[in-house]
Each structure stands twice: as structure tokens, then as C-alpha cells.
N, C-alpha and C. Protein backbone atom coordinates (compact mmCIF):
# COMPACT_ATOMS: atom_id res chain seq x y z
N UNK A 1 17.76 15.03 -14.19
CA UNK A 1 19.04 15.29 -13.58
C UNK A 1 19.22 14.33 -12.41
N UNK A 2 20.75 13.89 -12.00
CA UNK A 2 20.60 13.02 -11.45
C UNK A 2 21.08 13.64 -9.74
N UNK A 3 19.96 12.78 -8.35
CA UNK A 3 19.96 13.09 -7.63
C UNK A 3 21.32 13.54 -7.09
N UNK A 4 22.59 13.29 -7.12
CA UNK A 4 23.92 13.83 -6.75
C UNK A 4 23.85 14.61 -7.06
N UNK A 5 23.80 15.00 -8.42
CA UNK A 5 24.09 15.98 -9.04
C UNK A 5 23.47 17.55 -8.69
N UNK A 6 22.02 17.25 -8.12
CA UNK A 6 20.84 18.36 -7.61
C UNK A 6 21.62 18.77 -5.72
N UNK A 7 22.07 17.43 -5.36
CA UNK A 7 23.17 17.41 -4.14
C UNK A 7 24.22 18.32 -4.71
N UNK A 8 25.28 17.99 -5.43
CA UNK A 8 26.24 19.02 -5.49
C UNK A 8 25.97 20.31 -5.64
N UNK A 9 25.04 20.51 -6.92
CA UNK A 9 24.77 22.09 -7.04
C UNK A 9 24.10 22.65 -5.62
N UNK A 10 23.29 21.94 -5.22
CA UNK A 10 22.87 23.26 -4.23
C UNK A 10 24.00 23.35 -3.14
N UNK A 11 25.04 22.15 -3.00
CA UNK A 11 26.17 22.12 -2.06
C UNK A 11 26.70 23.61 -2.48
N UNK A 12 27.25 23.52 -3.51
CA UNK A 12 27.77 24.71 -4.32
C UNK A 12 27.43 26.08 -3.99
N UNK A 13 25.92 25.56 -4.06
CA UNK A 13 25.45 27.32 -4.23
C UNK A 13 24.91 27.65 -2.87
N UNK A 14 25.21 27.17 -1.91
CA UNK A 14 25.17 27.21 0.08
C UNK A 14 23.62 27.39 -0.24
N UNK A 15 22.56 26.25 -0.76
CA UNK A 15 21.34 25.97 -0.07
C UNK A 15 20.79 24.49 -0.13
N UNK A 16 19.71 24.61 0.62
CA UNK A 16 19.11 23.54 1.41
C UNK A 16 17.93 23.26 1.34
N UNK A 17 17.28 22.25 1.09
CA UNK A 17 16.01 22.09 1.08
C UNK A 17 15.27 22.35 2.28
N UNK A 18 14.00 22.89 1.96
CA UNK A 18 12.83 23.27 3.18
C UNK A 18 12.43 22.09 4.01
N UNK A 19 12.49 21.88 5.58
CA UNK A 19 12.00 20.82 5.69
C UNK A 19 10.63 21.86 7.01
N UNK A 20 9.73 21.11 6.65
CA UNK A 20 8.15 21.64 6.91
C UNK A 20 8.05 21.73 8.52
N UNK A 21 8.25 20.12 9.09
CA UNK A 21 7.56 19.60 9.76
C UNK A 21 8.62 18.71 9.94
N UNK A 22 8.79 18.56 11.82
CA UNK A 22 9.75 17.19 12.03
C UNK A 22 9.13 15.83 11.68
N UNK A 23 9.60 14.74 11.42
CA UNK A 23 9.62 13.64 10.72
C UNK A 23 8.39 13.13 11.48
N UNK A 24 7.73 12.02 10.95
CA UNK A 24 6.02 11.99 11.29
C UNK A 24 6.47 10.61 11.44
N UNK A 25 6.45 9.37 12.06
CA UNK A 25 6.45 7.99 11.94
C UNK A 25 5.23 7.19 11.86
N UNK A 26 4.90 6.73 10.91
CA UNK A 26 3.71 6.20 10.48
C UNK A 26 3.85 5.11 10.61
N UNK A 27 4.19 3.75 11.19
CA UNK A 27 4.39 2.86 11.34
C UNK A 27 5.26 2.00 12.50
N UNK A 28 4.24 2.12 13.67
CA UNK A 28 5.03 1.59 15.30
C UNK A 28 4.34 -0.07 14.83
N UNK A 29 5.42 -0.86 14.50
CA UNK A 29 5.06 -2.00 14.95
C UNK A 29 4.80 -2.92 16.49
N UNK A 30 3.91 -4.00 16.53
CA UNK A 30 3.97 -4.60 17.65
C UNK A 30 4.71 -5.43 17.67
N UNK A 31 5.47 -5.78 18.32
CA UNK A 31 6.18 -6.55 18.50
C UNK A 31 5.94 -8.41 18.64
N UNK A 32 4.83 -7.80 20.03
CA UNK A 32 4.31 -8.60 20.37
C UNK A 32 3.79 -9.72 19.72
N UNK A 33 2.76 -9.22 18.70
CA UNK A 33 1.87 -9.66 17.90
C UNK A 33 2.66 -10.63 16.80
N UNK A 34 1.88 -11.84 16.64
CA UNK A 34 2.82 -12.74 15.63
C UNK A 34 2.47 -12.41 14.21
N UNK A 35 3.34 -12.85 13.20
CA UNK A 35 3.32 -12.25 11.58
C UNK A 35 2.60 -13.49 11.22
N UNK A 36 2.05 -13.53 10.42
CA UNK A 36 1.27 -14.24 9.64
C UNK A 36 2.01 -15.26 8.92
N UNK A 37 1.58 -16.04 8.19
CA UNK A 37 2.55 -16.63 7.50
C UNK A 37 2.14 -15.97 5.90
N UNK A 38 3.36 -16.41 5.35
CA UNK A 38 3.45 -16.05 3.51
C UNK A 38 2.76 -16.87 3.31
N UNK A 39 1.74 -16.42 2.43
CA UNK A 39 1.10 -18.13 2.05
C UNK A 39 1.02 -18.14 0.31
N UNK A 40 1.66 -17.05 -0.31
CA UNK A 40 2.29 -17.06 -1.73
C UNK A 40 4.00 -16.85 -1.66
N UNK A 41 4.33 -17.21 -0.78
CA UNK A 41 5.81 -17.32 -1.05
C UNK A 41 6.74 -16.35 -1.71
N UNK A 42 6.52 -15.10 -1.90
CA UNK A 42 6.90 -13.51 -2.43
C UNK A 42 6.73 -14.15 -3.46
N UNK A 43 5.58 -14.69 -4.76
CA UNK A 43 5.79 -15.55 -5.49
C UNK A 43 4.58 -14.69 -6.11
N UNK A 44 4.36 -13.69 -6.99
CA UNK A 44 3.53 -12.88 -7.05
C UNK A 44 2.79 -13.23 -8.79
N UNK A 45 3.36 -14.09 -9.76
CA UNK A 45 2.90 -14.87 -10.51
C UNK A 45 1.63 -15.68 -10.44
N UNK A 46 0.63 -15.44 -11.30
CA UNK A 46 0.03 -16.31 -11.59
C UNK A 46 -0.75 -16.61 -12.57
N UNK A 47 -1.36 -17.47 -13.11
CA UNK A 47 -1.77 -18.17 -14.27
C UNK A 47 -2.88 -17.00 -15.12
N UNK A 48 -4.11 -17.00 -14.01
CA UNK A 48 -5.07 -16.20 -14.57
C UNK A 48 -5.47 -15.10 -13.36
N UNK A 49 -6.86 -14.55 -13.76
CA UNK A 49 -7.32 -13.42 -12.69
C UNK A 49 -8.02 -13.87 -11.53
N UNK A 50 -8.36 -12.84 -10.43
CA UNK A 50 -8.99 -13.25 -9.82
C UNK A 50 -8.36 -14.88 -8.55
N UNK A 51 -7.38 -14.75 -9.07
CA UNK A 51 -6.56 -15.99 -8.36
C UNK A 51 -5.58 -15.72 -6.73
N UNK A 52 -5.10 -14.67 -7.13
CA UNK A 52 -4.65 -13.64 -6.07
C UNK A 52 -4.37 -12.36 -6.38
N UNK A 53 -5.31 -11.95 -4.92
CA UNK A 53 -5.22 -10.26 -4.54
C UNK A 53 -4.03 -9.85 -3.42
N UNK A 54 -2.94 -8.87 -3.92
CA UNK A 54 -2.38 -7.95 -2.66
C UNK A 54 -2.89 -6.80 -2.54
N UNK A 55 -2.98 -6.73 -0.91
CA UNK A 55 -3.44 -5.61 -0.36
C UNK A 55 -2.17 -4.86 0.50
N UNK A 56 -2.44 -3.66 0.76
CA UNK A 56 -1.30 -2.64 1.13
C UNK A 56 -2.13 -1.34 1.99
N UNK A 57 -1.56 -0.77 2.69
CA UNK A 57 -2.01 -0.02 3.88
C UNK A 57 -0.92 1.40 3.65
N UNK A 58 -1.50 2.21 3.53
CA UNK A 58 0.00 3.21 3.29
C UNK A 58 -0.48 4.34 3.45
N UNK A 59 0.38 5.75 3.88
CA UNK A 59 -0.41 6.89 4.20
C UNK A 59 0.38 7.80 3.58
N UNK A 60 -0.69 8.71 2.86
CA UNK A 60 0.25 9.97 2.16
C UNK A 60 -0.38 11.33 2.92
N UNK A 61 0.73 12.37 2.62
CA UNK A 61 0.84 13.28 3.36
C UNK A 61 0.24 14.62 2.30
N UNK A 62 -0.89 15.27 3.09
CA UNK A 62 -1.77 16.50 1.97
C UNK A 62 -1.24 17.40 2.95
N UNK A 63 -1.88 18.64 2.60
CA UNK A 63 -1.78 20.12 3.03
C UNK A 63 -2.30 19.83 4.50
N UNK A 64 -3.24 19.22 4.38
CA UNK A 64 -4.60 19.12 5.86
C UNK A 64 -3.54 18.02 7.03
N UNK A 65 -2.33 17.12 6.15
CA UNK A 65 -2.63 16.06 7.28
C UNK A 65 -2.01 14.99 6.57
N UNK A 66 -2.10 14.44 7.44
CA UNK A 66 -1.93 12.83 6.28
C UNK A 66 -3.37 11.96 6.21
N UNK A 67 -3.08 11.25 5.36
CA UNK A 67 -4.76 10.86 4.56
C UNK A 67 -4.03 9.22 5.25
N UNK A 68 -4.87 8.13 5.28
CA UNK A 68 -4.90 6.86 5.09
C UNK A 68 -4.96 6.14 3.68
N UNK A 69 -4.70 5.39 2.81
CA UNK A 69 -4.88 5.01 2.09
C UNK A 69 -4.89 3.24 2.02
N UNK A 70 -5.95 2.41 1.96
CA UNK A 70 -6.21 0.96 1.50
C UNK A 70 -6.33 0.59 -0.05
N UNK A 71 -5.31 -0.43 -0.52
CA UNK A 71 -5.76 -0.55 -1.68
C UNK A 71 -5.20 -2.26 -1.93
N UNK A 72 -6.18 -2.61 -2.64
CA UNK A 72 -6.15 -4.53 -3.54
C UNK A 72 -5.39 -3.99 -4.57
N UNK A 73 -5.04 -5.20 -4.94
CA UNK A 73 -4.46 -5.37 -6.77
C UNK A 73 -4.63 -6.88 -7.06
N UNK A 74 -4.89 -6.98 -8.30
CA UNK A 74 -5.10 -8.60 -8.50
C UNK A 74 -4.12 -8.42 -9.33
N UNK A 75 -3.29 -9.47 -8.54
CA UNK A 75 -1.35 -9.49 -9.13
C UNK A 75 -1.17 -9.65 -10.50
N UNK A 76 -2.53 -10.79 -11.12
CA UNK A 76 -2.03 -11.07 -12.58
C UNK A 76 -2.45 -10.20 -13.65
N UNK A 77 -3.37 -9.11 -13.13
CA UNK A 77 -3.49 -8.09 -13.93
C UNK A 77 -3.01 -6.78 -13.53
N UNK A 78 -1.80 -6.49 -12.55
CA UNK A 78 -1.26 -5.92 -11.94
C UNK A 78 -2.40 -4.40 -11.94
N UNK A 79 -3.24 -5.04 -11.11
CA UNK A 79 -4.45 -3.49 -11.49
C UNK A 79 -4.75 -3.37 -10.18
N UNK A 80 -5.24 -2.14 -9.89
CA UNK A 80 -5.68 -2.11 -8.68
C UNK A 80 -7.85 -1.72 -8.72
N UNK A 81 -7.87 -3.06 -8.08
CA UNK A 81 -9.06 -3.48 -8.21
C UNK A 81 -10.14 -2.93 -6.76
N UNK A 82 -9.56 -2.58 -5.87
CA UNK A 82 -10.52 -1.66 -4.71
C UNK A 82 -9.20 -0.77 -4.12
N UNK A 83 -9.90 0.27 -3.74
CA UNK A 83 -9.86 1.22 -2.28
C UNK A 83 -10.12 2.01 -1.85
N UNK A 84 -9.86 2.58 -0.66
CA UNK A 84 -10.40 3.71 0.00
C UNK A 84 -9.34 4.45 0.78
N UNK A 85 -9.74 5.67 0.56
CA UNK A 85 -8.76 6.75 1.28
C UNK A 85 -9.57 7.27 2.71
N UNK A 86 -8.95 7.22 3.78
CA UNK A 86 -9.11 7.56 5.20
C UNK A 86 -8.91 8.41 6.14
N UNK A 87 -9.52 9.48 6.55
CA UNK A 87 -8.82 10.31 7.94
C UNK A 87 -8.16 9.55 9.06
N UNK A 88 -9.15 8.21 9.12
CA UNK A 88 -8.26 7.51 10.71
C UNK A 88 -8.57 6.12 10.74
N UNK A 89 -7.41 5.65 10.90
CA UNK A 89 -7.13 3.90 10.28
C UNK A 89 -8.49 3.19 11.81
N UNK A 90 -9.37 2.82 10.62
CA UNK A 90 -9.94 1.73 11.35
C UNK A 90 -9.97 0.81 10.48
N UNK A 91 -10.37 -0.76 11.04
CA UNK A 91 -10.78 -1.59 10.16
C UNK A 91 -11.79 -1.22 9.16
N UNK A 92 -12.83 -0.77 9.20
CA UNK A 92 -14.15 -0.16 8.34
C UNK A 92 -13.73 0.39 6.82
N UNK A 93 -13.09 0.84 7.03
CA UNK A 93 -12.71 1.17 5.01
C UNK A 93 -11.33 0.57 4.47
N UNK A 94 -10.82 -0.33 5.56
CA UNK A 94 -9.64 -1.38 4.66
C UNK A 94 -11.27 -2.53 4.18
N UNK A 95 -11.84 -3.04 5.07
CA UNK A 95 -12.93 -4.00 4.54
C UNK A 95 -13.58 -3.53 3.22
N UNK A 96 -13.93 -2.07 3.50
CA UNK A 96 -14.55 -1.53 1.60
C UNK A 96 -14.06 -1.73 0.92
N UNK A 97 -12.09 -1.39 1.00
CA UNK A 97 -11.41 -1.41 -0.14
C UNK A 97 -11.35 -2.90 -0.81
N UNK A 98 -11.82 -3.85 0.67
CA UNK A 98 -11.75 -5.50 0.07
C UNK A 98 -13.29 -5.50 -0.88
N UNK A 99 -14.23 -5.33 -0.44
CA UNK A 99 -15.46 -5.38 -1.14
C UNK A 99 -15.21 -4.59 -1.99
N UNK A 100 -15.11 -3.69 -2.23
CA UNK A 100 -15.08 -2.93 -3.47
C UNK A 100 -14.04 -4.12 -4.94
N UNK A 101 -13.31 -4.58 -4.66
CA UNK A 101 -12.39 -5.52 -5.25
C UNK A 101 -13.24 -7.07 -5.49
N UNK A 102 -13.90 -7.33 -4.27
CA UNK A 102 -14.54 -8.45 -4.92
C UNK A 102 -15.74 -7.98 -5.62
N UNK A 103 -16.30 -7.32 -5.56
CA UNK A 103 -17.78 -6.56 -6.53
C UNK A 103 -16.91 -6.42 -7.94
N UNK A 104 -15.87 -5.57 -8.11
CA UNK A 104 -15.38 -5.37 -9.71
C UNK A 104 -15.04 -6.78 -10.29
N UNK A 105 -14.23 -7.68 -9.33
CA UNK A 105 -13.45 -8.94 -10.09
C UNK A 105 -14.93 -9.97 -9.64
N UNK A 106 -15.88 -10.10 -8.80
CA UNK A 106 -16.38 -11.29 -8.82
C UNK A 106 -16.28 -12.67 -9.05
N UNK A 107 -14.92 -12.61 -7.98
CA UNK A 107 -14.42 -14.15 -8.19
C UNK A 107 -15.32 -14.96 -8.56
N UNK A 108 -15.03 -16.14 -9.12
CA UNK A 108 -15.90 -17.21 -9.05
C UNK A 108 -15.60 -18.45 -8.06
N UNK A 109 -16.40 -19.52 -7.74
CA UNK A 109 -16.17 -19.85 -6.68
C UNK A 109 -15.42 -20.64 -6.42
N UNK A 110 -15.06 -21.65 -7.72
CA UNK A 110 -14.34 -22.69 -7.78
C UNK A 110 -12.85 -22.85 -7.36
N UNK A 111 -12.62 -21.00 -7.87
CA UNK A 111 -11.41 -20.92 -7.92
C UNK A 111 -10.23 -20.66 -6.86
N UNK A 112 -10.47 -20.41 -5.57
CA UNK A 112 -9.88 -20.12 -4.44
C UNK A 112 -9.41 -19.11 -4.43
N UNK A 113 -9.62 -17.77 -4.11
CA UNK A 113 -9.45 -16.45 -4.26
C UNK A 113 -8.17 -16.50 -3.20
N UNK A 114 -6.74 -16.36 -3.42
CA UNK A 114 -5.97 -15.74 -2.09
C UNK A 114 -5.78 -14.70 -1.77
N UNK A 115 -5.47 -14.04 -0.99
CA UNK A 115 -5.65 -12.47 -0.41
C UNK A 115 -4.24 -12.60 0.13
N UNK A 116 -3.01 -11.77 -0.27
CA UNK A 116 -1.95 -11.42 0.73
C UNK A 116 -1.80 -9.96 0.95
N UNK A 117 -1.52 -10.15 2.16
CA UNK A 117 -0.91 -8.99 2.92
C UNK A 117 0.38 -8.87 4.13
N UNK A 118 0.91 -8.02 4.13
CA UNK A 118 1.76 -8.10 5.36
C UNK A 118 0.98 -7.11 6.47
N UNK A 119 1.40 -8.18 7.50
CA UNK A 119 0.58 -8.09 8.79
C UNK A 119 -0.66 -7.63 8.26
């Protein structure tokens, strides 16, 4: 059914969805801090594996809390090749989720492994 449509009826029928908990903001950027550069050009194509990995930082919300979540993908096999789920964002288990990704794919060396991420 389409989302308007779940909008009108409950318009209709005078109800409202439950909301839990005021809005949680998971993401204060610095300002300060400079961005990296693109160094694949949103250009997420490529030939073979193991050629380039994206990584992503993202947090989902359980009963307990919100969890952390790190995870790779090696773009040309659109798979997700490491990660790790977190109580509290340190560097220490985004680095596993990278090792864990080079242990399954074991780049080889010739090939120049790129790694993107934002910030």
C-alpha cells in the first residue's frame, strides 16, 4: 500500500502513529575538520575484485539503545566483505571491520587496493 495512502486512512480514521522517544541526532558534524578528497570520483564501477572497498559508519536503533554499526563492501561484488557492530564509536572495531575485509578478500599486492569513505 502506498505511503499516502496509509497517510490518508489514518487521517480519516483520527489516528497517529506512536512516537517513542524525541528524535536522537546521530550525526554532529565538525565543521572545522577538512573532507577528504573523492579519490573514486562517486565512480563506484570497476573491472574486477578486490580493487575497491566502501566503507560506511551507521547506527541502528534496538530495544536497549542504539547499536554502532561498521561495515566494507567490495563495490564490484557489491558484497559486504567485513564488520562490526558497537555499543560506543571508537576507532577499535571500525579497524576490525577493515581487517576482517582484508582477511576474507586478501588483496593481492600488485593490485592497489582503494578504500573510500566519507569523512
Amino acid at each position: 500500500m502506498a505511503r499516502c495512502t496509509v497517510a490518508w486512512l489514518m487521517k480519516a480514521m483520527i489516528i497517529q502513529n506512536i512516537i517513542r522517544d524525541k528524535p536522537y541526532k546521530t550525526t554532529i558534524p565538525d565543521k572545522k575538520l577538512p573532507c577528504l578528497p573523492d579519490k573514486v570520483n562517486r565512480l563506484f564501477r570497476v573491472p574486477a575484485q578486490n580493487m575497491l572497498c566502501v566503507s560506511d559508519l551507521t547506527n541502528v536503533a534496538t530495544w536497549k539503545g542504539f547499536v554502532h554499526v561498521a561495515f566494507v563492501i567490495d563495490a564490484s561484488a557489491r558484497k559486504i566483505v567485513g564488520w562490526r557492530v558497537s555499543t560506543s564509536l571508537h576507532a577499535g572495531f571500525v579497524l576490525d571491520a577493515l581487517e576482517q575485509a582484508v582477511h576474507e578478500r586478501r588483496p593481492t599486492k600488485g593490485i592497489g587496493l582503494v578504500r573510500h569513505s566519507n569523512r
